[in-house]
C-alpha atoms as a PDB file:
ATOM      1  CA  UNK A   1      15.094  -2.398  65.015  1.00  0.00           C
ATOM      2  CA  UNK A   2      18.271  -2.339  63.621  1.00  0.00           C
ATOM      3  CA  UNK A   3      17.681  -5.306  61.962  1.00  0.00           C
ATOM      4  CA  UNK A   4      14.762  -4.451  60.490  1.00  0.00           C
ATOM      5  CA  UNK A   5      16.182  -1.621  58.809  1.00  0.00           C
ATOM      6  CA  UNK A   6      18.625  -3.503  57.020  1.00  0.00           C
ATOM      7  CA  UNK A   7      16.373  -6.085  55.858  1.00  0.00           C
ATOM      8  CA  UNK A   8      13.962  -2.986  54.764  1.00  0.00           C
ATOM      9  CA  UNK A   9      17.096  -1.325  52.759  1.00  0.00           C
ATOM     10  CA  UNK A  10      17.770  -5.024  51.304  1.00  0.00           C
ATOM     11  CA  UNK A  11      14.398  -5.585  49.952  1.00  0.00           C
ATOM     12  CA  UNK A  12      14.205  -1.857  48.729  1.00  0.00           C
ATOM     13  CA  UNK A  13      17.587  -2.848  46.902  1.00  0.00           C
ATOM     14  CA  UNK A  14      15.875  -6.000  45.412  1.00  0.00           C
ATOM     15  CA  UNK A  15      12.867  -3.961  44.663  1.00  0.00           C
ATOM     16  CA  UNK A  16      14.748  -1.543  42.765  1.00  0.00           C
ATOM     17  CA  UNK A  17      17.207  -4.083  40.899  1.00  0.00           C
ATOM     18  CA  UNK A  18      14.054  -5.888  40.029  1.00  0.00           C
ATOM     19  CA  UNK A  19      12.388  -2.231  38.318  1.00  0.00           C
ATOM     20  CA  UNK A  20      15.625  -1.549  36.421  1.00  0.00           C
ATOM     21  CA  UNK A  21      15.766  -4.781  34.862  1.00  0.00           C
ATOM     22  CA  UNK A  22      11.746  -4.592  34.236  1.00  0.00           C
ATOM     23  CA  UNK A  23      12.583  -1.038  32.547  1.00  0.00           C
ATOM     24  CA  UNK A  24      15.673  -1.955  30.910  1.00  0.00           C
ATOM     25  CA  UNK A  25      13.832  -5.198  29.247  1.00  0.00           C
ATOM     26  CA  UNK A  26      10.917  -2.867  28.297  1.00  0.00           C
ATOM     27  CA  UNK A  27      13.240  -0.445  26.441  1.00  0.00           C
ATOM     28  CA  UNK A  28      15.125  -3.110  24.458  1.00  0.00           C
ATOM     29  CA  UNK A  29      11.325  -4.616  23.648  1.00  0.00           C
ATOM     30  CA  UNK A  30      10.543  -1.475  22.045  1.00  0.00           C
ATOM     31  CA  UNK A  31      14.114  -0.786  20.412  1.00  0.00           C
ATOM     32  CA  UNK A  32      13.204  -4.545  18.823  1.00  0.00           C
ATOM     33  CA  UNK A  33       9.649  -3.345  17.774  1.00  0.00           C
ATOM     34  CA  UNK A  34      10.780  -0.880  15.930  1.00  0.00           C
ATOM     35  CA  UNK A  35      13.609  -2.025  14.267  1.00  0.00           C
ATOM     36  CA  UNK A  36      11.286  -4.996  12.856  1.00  0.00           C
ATOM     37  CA  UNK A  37       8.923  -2.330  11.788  1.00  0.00           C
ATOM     38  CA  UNK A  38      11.520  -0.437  10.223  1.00  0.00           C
ATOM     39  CA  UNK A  39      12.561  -4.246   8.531  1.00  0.00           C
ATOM     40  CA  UNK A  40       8.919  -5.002   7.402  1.00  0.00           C
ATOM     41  CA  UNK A  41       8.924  -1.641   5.741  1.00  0.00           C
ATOM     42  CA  UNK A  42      11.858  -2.224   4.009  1.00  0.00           C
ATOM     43  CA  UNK A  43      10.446  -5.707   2.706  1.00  0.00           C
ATOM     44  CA  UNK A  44       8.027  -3.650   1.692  1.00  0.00           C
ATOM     45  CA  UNK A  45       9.674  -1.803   0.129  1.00  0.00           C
ATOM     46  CA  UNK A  46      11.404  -4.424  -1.875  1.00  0.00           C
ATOM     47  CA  UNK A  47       8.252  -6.233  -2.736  1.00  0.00           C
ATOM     48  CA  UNK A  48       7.199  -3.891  -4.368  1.00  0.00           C
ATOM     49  CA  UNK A  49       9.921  -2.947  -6.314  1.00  0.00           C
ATOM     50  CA  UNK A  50      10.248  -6.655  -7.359  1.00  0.00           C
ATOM     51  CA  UNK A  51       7.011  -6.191  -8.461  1.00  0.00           C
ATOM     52  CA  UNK A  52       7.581  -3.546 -10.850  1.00  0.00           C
ATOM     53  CA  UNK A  53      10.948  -5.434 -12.330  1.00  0.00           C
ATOM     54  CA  UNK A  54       9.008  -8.181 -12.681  1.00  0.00           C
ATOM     55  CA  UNK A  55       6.444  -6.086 -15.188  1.00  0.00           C
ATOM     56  CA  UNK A  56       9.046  -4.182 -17.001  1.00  0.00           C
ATOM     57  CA  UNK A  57      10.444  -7.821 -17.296  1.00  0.00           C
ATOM     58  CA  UNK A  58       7.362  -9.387 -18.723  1.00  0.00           C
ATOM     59  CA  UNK A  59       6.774  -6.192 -21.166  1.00  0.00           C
ATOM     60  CA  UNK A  60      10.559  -6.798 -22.126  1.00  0.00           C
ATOM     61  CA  UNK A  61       9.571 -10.778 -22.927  1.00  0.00           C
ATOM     62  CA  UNK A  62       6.430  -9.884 -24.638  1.00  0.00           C
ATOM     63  CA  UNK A  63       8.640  -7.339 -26.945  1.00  0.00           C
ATOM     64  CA  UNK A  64      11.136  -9.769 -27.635  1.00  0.00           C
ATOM     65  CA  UNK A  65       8.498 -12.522 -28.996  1.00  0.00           C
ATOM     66  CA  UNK A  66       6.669 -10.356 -30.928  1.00  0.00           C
ATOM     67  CA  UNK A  67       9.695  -9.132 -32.853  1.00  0.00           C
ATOM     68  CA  UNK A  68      11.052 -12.812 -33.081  1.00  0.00           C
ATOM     69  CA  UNK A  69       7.354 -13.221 -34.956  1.00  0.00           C
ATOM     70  CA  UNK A  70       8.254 -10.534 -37.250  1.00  0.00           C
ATOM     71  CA  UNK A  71      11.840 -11.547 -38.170  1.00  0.00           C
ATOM     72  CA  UNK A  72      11.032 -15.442 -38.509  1.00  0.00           C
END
């Protein structure tokens, strides 16, 4: 019996190794998840103020030819 014992203890060992790493690589999953949702917001974020340089950008061009058509 004795030996049995110590092969039960060294598979519970394994078992629980195994469980740690499974939880430890679940946690970092979900530490990644969020951090690239936090990053796709951002992009959002960015996007969309691109967006709104590029129209005060094209308003700017526009105002600049139409007073080059009233000084030429």
């Amino acid at each position: 019996m004795f030996f049995n014992k110590t092969f039960t203890d060294e598979l519970s060992s394994i078992k629980a190794a195994f469980q740690s790493t499974h939880d430890k690589t679940a946690s970092l999953i979900e530490r990644m998840n969020t951090e690239i949702a936090s990053k796709e917001s951002s992009i959002k974020e960015l996007q969309n103020e691109i967006k709104d340089i590029e129209n005060i950008k094209a308003q700017a061009d526009n105002f600049v030819a139409n007073l080059k058509n009233i000084l030429a």
